[in-house]
Protein backbone atom coordinates (compact mmCIF):
# COMPACT_ATOMS: atom_id res chain seq x y z
CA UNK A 1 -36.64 15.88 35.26
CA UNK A 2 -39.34 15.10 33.31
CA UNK A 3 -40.14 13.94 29.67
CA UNK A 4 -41.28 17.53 28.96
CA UNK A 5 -37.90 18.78 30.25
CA UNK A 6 -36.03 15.69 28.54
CA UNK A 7 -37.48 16.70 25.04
CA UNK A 8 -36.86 20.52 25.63
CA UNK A 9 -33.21 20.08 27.05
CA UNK A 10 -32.75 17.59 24.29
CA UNK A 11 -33.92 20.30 21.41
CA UNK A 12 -31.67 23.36 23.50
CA UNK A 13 -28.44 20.88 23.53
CA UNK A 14 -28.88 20.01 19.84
CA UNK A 15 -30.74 22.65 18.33
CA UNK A 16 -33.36 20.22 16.57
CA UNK A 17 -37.18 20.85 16.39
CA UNK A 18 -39.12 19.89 19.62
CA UNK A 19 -41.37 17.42 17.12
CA UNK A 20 -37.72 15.72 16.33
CA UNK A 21 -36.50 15.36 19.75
CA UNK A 22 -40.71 14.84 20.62
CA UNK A 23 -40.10 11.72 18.14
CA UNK A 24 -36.93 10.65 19.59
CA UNK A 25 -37.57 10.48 23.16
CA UNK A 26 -40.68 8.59 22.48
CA UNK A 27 -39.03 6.35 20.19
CA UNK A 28 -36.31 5.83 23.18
CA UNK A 29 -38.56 4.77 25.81
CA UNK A 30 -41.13 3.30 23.60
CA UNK A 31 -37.67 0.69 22.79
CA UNK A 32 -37.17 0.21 26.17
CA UNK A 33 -40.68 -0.90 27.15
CA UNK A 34 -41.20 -3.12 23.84
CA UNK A 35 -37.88 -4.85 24.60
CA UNK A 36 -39.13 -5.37 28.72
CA UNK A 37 -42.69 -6.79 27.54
CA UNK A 38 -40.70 -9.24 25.42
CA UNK A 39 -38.33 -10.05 28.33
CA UNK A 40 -34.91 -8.86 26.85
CA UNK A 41 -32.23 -6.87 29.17
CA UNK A 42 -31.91 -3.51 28.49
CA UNK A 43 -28.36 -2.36 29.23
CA UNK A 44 -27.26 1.24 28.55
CA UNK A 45 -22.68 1.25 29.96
CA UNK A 46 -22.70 3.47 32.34
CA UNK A 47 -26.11 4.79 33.19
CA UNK A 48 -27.74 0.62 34.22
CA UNK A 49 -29.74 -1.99 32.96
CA UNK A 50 -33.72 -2.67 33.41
CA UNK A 51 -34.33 -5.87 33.74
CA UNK A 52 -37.48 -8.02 34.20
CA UNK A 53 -38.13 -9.75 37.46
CA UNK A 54 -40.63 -12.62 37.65
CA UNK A 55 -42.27 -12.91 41.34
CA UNK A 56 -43.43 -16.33 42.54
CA UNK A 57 -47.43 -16.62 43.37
CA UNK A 58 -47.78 -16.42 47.48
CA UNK A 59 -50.57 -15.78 50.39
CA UNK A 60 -50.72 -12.81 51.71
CA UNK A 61 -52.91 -11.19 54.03
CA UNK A 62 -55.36 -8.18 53.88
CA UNK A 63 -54.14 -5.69 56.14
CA UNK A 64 -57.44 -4.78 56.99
CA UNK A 65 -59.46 -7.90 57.57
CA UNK A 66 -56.76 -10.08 58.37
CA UNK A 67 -58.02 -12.32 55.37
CA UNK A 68 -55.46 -14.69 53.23
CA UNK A 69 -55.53 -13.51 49.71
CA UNK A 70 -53.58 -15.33 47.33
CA UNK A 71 -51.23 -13.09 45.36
CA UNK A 72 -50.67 -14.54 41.63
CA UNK A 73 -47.08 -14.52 40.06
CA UNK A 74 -46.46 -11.30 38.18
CA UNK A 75 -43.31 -10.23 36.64
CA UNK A 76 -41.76 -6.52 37.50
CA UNK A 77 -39.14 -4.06 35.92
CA UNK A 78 -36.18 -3.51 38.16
CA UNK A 79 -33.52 -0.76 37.00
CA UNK A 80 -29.87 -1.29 38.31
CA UNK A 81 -27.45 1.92 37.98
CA UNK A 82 -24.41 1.54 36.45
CA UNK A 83 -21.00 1.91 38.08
CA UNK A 84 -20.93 5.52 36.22
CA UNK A 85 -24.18 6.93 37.58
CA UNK A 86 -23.50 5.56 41.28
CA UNK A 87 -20.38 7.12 41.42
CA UNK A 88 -21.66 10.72 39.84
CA UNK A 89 -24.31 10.60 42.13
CA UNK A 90 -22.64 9.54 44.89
CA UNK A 91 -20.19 12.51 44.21
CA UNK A 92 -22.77 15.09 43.98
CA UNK A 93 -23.76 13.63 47.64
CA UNK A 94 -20.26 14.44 48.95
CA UNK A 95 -20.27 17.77 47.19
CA UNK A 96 -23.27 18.70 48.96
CA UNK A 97 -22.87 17.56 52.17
CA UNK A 98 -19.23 19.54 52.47
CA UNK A 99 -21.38 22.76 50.88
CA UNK A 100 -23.55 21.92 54.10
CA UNK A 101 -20.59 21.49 56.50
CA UNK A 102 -18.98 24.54 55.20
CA UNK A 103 -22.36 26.60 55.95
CA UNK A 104 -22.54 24.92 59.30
CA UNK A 105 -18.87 26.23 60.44
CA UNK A 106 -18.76 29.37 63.15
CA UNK A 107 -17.39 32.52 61.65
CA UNK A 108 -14.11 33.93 63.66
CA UNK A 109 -14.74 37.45 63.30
């Protein structure tokens, strides 16, 4: 899914104008990334939490000269699922590997 189909789902399931839900989804993730940049923890129970990760400076290597190149510190956003999420996920994975299994079985006509 993308934002397009986040903002259209969001005006189907709530029957607001697609400017509204437009507004809100921007507003959402707009939140998200202002709160990152200033290095808070975003934590949403039981979807997961983006977090900011800072990375030490190191030497690494060109892969195609073979050349040491010195890598400065940077920091990253890391998302962590939630306990909720794994576990609907994870049972959508069971649900379609037994639809699999069940396709895979010989027929005893």
């Amino acid at each position: 899914m993308n934002k397009s189909q986040m903002i259209n789902t969001l005006t189907e399931k709530t029957d607001c104008p697609i400017k509204t839900a437009d507004k809100v989804v921007r507003i959402f993730f707009d939140s998200i990334k202002e709160a990152l940049s200033e290095g808070d923890k975003v934590e949403i129970r039981g979807f997961g939490s983006f977090t900011v990760k800072h990375y030490e400076a190191y030497l690494g290597r060109n892969p195609r000269t073979g050349e040491s190149v010195r890598v400065p510190p940077k920091k990253l956003p890391v998302f962590r699922t939630g306990k909720d999420l794994r576990h609907r996920v994870d049972q959508s994975r069971e649900q379609g590997v037994k639809l699999v299994e069940n396709r895979r079985k010989p027929r005893n006509d």
